[in-house]
N, C-alpha and C. Protein backbone atom coordinates (compact mmCIF):
# COMPACT_ATOMS: atom_id res chain seq x y z
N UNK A 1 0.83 -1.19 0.00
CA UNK A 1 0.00 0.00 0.00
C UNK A 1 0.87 1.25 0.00
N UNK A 2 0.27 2.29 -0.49
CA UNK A 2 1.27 3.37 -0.67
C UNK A 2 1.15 4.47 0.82
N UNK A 3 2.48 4.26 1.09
CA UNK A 3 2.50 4.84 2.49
C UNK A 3 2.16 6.17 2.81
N UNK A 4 2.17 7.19 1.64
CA UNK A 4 1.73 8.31 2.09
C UNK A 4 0.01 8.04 1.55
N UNK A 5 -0.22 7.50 1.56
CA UNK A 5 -2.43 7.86 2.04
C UNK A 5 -2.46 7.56 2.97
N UNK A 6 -3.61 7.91 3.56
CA UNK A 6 -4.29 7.35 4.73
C UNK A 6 -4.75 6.05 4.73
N UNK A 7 -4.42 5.70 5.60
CA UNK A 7 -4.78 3.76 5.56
C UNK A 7 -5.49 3.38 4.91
N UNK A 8 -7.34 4.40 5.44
CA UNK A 8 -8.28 3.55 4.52
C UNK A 8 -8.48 3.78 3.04
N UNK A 9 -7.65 5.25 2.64
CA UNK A 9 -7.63 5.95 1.40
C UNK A 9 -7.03 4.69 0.62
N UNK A 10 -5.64 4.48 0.67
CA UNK A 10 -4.80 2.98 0.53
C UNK A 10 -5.04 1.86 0.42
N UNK A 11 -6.41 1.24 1.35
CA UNK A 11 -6.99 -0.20 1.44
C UNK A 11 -8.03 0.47 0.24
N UNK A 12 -8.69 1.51 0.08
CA UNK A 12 -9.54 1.35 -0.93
C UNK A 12 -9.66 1.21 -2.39
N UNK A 13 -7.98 1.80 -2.57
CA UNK A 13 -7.77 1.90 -3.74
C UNK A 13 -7.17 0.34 -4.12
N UNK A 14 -6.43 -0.19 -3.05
CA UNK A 14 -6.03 -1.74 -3.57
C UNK A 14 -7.45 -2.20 -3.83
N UNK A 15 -8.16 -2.07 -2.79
CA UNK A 15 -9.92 -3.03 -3.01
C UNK A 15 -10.46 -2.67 -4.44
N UNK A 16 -10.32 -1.45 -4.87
CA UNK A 16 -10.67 -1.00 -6.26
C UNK A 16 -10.22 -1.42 -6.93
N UNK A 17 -8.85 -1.20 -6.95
CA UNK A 17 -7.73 -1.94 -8.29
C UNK A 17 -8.49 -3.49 -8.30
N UNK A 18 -8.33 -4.56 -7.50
CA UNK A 18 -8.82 -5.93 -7.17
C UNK A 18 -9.98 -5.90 -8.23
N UNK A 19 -11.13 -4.90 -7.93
CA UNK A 19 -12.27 -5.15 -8.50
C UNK A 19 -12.92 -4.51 -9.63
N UNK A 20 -11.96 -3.81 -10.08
CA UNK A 20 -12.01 -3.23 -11.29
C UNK A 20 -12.23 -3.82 -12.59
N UNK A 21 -12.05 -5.30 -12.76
CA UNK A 21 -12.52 -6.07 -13.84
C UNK A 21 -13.97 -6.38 -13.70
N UNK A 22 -14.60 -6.34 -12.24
CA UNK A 22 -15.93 -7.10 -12.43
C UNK A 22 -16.64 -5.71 -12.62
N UNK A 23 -15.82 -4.53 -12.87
CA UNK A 23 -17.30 -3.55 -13.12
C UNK A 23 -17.32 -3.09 -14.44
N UNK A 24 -15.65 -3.21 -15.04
CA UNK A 24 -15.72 -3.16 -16.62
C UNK A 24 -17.59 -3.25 -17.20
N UNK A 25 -17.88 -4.32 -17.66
CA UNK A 25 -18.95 -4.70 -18.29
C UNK A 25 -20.44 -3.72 -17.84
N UNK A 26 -20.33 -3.65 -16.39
CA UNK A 26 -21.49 -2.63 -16.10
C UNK A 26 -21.31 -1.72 -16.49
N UNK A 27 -19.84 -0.80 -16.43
CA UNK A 27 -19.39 0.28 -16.32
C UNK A 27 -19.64 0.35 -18.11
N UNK A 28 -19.79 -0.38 -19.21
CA UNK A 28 -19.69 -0.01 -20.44
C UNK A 28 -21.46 0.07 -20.55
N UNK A 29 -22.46 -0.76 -19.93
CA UNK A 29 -24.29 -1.18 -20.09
C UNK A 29 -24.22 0.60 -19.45
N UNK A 30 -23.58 0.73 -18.19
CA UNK A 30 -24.38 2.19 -17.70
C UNK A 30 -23.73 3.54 -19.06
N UNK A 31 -22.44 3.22 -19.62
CA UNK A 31 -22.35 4.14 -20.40
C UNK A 31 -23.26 4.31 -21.77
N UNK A 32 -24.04 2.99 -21.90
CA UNK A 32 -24.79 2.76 -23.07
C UNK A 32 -25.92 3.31 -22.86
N UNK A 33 -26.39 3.76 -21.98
CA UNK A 33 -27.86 4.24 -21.38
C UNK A 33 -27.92 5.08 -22.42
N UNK A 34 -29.37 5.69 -22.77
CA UNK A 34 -29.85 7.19 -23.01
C UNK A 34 -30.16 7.93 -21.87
N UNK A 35 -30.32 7.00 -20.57
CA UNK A 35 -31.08 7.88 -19.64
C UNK A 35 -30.28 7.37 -18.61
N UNK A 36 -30.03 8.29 -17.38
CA UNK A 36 -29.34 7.96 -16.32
C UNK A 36 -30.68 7.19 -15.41
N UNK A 37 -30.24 6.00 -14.64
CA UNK A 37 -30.86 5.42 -13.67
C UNK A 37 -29.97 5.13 -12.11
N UNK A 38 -30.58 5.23 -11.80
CA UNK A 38 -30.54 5.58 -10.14
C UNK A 38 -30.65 4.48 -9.24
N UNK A 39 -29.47 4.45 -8.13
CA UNK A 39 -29.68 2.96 -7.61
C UNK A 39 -29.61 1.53 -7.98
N UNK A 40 -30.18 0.96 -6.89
CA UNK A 40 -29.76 -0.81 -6.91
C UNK A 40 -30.76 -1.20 -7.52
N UNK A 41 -31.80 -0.22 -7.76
CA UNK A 41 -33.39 0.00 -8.47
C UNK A 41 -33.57 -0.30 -10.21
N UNK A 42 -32.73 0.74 -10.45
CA UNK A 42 -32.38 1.34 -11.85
C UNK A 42 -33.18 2.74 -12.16
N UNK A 43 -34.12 3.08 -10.91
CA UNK A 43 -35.27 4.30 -11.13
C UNK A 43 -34.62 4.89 -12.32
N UNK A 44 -34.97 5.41 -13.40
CA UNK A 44 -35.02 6.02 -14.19
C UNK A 44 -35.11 7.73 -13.77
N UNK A 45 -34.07 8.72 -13.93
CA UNK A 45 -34.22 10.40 -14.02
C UNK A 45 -35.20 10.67 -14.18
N UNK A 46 -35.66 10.55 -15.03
CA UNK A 46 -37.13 11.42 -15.23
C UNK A 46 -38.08 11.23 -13.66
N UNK A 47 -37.90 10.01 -13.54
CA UNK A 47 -38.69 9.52 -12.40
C UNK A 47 -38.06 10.01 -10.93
N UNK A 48 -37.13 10.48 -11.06
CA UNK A 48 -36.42 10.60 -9.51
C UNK A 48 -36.00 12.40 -9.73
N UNK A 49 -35.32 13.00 -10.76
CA UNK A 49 -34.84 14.38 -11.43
C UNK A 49 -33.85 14.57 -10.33
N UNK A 50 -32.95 14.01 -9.99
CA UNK A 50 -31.79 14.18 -8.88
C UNK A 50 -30.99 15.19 -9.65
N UNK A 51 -30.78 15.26 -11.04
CA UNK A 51 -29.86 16.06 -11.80
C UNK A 51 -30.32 17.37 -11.93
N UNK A 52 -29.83 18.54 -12.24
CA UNK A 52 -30.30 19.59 -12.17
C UNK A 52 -31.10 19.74 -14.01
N UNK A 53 -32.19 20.60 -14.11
CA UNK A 53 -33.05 20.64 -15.47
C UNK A 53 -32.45 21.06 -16.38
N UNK A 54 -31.40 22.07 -16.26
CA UNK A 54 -30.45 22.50 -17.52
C UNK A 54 -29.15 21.89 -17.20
N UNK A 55 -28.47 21.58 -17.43
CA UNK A 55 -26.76 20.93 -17.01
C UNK A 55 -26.46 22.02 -17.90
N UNK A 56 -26.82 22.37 -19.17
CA UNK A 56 -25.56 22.95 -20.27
C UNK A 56 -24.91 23.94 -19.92
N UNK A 57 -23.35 24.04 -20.00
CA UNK A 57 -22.62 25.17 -19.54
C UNK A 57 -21.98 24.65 -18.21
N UNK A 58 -22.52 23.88 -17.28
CA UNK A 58 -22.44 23.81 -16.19
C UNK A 58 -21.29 22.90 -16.07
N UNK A 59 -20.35 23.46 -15.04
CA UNK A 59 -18.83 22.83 -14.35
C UNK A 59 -19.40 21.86 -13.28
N UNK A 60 -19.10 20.84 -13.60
CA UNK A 60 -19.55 19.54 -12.81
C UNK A 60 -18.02 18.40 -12.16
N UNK A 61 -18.55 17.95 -10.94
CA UNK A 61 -17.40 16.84 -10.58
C UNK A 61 -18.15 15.96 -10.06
N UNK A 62 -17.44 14.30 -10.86
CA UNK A 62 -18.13 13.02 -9.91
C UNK A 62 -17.05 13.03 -9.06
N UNK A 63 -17.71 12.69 -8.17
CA UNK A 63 -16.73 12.35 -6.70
C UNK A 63 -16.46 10.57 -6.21
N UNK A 64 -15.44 10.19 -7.15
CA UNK A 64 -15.40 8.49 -6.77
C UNK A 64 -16.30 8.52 -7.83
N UNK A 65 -15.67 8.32 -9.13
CA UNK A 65 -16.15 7.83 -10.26
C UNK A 65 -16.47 6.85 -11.20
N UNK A 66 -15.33 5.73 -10.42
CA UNK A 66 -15.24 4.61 -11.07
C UNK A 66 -15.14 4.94 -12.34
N UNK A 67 -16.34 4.29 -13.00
CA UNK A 67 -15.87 4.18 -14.71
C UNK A 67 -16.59 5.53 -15.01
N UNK A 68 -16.88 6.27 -14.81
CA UNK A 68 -17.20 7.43 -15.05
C UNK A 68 -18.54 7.87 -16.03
N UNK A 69 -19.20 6.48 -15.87
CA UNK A 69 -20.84 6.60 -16.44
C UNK A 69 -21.51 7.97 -16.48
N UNK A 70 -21.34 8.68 -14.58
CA UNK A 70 -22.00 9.19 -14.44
C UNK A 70 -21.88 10.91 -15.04
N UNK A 71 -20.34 10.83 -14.78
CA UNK A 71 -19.64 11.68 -15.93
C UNK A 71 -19.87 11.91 -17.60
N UNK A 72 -20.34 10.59 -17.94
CA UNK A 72 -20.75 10.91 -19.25
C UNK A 72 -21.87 11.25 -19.78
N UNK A 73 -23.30 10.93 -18.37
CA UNK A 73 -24.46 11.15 -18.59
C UNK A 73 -24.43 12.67 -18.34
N UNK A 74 -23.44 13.46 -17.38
CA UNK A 74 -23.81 14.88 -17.46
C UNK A 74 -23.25 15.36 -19.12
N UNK A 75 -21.83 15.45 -19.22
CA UNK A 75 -21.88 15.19 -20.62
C UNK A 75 -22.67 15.38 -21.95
N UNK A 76 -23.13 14.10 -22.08
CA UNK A 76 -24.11 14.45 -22.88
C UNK A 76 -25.37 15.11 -22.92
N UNK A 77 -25.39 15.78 -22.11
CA UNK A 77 -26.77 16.95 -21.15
C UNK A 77 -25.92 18.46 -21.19
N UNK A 78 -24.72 18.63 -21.42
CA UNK A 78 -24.16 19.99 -22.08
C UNK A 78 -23.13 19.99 -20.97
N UNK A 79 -23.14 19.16 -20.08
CA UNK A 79 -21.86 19.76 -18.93
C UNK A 79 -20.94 19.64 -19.27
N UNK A 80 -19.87 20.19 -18.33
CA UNK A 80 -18.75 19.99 -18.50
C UNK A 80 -18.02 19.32 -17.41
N UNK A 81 -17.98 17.81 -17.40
CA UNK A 81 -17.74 16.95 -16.20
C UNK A 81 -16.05 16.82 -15.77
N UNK A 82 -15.66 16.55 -14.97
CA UNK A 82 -14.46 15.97 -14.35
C UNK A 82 -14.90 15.01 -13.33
N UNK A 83 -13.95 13.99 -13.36
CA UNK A 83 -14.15 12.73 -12.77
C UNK A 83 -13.18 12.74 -11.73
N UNK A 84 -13.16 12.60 -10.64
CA UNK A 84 -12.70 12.31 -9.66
C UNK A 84 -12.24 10.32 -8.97
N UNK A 85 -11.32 9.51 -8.93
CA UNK A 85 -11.54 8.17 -7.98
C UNK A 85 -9.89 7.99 -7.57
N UNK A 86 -10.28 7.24 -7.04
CA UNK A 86 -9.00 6.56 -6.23
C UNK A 86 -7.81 5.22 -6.84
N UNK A 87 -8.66 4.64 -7.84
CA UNK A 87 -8.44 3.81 -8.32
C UNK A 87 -8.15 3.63 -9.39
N UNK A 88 -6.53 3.64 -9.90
CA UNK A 88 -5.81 3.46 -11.37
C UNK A 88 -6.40 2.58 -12.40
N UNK A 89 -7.31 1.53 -11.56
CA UNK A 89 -7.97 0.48 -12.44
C UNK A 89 -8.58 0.98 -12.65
N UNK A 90 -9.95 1.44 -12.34
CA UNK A 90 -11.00 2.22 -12.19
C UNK A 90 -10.83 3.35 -13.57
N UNK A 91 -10.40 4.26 -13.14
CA UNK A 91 -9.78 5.12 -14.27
C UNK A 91 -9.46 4.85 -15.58
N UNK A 92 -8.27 3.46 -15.55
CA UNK A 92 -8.15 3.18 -16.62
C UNK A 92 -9.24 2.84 -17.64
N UNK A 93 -10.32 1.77 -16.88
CA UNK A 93 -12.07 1.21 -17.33
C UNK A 93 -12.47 2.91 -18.30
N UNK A 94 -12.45 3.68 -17.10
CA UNK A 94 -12.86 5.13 -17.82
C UNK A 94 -12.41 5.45 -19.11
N UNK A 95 -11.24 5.31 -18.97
CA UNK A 95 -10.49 6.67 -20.35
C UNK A 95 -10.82 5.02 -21.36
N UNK A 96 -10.75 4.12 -21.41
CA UNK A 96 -11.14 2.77 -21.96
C UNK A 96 -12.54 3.34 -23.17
N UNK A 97 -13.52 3.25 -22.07
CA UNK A 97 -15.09 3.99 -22.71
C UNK A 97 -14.95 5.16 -22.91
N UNK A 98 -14.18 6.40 -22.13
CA UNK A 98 -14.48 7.12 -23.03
C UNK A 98 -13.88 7.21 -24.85
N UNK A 99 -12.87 6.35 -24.95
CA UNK A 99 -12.48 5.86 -26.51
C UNK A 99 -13.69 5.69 -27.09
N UNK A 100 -14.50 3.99 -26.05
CA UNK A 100 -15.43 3.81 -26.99
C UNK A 100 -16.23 4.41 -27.26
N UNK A 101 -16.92 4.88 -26.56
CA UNK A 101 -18.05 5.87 -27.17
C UNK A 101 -17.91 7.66 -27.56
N UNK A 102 -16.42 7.92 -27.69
CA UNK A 102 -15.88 9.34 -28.03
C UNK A 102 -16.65 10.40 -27.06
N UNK A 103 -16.02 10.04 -26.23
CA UNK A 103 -16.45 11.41 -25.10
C UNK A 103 -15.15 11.87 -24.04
N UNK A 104 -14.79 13.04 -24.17
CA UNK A 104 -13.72 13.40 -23.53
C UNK A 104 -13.90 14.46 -22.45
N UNK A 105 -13.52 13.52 -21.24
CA UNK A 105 -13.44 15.04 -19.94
C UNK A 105 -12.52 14.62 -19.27
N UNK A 106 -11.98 15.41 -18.13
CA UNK A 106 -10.90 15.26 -17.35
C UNK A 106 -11.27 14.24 -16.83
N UNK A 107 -10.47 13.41 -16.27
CA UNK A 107 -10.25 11.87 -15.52
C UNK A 107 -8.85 12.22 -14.11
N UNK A 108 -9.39 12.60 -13.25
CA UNK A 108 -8.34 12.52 -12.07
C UNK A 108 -7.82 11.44 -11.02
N UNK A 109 -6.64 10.69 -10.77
CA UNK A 109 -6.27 9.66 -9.97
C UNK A 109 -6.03 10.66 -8.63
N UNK A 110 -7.23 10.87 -7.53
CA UNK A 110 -6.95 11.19 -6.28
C UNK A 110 -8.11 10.62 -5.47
N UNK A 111 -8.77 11.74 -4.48
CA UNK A 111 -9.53 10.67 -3.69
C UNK A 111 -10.94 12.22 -3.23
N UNK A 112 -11.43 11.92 -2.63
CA UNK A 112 -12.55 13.03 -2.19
C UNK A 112 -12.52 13.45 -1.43
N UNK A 113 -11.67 13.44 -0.24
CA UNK A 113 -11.66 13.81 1.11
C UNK A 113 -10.29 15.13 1.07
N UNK A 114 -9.78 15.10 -0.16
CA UNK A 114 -8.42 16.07 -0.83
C UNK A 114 -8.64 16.14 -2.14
N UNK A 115 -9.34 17.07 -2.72
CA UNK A 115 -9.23 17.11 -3.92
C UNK A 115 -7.91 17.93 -4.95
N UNK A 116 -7.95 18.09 -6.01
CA UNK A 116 -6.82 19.43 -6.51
C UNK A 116 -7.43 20.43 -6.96
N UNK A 117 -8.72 20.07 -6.57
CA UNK A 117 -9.08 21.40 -7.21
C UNK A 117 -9.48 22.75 -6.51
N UNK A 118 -9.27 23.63 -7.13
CA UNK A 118 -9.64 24.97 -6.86
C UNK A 118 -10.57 25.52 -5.77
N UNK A 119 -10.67 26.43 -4.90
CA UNK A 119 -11.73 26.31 -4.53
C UNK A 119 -13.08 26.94 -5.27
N UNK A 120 -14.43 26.81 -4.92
CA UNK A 120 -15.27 27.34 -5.81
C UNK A 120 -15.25 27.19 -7.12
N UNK A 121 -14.89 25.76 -7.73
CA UNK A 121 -14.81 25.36 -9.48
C UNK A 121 -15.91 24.53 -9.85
N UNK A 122 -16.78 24.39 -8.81
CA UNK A 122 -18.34 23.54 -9.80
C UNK A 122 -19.43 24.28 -9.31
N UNK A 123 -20.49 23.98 -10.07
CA UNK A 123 -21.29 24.75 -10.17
C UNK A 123 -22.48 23.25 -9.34
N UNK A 124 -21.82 21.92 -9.53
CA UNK A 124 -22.90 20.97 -9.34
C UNK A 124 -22.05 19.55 -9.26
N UNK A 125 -21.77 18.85 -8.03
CA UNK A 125 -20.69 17.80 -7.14
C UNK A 125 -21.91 16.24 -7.14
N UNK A 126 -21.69 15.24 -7.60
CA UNK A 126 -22.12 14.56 -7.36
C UNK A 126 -21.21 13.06 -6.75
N UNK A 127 -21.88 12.06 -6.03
CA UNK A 127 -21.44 10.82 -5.98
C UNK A 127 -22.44 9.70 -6.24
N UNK A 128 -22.39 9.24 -6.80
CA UNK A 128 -23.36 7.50 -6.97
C UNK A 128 -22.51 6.38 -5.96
N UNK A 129 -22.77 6.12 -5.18
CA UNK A 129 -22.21 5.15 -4.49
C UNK A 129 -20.72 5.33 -4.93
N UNK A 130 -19.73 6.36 -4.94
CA UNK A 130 -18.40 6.68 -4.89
C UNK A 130 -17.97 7.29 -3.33
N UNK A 131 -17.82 8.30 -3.50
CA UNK A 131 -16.89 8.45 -2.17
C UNK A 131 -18.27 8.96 -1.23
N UNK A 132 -19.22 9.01 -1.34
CA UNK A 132 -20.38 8.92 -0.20
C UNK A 132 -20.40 7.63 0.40
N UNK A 133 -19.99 6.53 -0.12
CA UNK A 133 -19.92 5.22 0.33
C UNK A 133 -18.50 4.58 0.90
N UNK A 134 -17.04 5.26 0.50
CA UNK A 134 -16.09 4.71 0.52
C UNK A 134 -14.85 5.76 1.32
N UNK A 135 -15.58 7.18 1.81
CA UNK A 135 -14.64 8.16 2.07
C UNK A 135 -15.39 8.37 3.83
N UNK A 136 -14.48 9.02 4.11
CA UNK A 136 -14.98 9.84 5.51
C UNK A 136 -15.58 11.17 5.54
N UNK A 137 -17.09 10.67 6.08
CA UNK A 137 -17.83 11.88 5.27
C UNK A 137 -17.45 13.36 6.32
N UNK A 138 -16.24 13.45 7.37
CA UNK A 138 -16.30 14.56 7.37
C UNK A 138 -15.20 15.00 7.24
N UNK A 139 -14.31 14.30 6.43
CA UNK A 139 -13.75 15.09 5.36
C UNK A 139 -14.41 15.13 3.32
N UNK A 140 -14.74 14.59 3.19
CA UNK A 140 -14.99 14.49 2.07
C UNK A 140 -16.45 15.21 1.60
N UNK A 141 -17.42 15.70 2.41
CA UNK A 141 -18.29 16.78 2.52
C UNK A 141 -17.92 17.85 2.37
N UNK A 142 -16.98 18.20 3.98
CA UNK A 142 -16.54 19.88 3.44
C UNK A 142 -15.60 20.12 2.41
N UNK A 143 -14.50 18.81 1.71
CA UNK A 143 -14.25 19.04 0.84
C UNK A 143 -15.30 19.53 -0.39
N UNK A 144 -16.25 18.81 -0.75
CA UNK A 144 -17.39 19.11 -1.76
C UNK A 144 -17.46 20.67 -1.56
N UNK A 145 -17.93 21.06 -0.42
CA UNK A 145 -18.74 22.43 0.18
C UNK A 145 -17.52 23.35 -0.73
N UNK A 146 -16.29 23.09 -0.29
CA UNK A 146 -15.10 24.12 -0.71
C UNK A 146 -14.85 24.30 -2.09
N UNK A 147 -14.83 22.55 -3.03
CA UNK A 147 -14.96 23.06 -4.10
C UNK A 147 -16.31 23.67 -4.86
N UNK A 148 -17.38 23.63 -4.36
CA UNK A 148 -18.68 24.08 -5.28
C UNK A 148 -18.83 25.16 -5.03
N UNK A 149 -19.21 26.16 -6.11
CA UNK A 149 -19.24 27.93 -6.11
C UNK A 149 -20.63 28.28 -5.11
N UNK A 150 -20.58 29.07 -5.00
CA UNK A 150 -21.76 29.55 -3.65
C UNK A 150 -23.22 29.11 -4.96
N UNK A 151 -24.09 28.33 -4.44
CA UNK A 151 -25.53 28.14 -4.76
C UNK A 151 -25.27 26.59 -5.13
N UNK A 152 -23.87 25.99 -5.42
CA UNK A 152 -23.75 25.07 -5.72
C UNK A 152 -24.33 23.80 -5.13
N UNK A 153 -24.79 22.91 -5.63
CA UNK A 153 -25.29 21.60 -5.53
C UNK A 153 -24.68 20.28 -5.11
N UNK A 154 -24.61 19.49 -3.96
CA UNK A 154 -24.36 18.51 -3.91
C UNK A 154 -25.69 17.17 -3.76
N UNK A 155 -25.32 16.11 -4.71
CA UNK A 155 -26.35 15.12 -5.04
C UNK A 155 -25.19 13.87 -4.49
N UNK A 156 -25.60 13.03 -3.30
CA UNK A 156 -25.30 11.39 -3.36
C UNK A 156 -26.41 10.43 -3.08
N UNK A 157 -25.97 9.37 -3.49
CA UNK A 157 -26.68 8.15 -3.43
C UNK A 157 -25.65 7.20 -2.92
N UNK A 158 -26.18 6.38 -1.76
CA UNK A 158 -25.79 5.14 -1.52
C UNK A 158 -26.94 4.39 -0.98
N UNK A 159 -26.34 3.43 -0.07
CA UNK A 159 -27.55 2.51 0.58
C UNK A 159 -27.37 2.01 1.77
């Protein structure tokens, strides 16, 4: 494990790397969507509207992205996404699909609880079962709070 993270930052990203082949295949079905779905459910957006009604224009970050589905559904809704995870495997799955299906946004190897970014650089922070599920939410909250511009939005889901 790499000695400068934090232990569990470190155990998560080995646990990621480990399991990064069994999400390949989902990670390409959720990039195939037309419509983002929600949960262990699949609720369908329209049915839930967790996303904001206009995205276009809008500076967006997934937080713990894995393959970066969720990144591509803002995307194709006019945003302008950056992906955030912990996991080199993970990432790699990402920049993988975004080949296949030609979609290009930033892809970052760090974690949520420390981001690099700026303060006040999104307009709208999300996690799908990423670092709402895998980080310490009191660091990785006020991280969110610091990077999102004042009115900014934070959306997670776990279970």
């Amino acid at each position: 494990m790499d000695e400068q993270l934090p232990e569990h930052v470190a155990a998560n990203r080995e646990a990621w790397d480990r399991y990064a082949s069994e999400y390949a295949d989902p990670g390409q079905r959720a990039w195939a969507r037309t419509e983002p779905s929600w949960g262990i459910w699949g609720i369908p957006e329209s049915e839930v509207r967790l996303l904001p009604d206009d995205l276009a224009g809008m500076d967006t970050v997934e937080l713990g992205c894995g393959t970066a589905y969720v990144s591509a559904w803002l995307a194709r809704r006019g945003a302008h996404p950056v992906g955030i995870d912990n996991s080199p495997a993970q990432l790699a799955t990402a920049r993988a699909l975004q080949a296949q299906f030609g979609l290009e946004f930033p892809l970052h190897l760090g974690n949520a609880e420390t981001t690099p970014f700026a303060d006040a650089s999104f307009d709208f922070a999300i996690s799908e079962y990423g670092a709402c599920l895998w980080a310490d939410p009191y660091a990785w909250i006020p991280e969110a709070a610091r990077i999102l511009r004042p009115g900014g939005r934070l959306v997670f889901l776990t279970n």
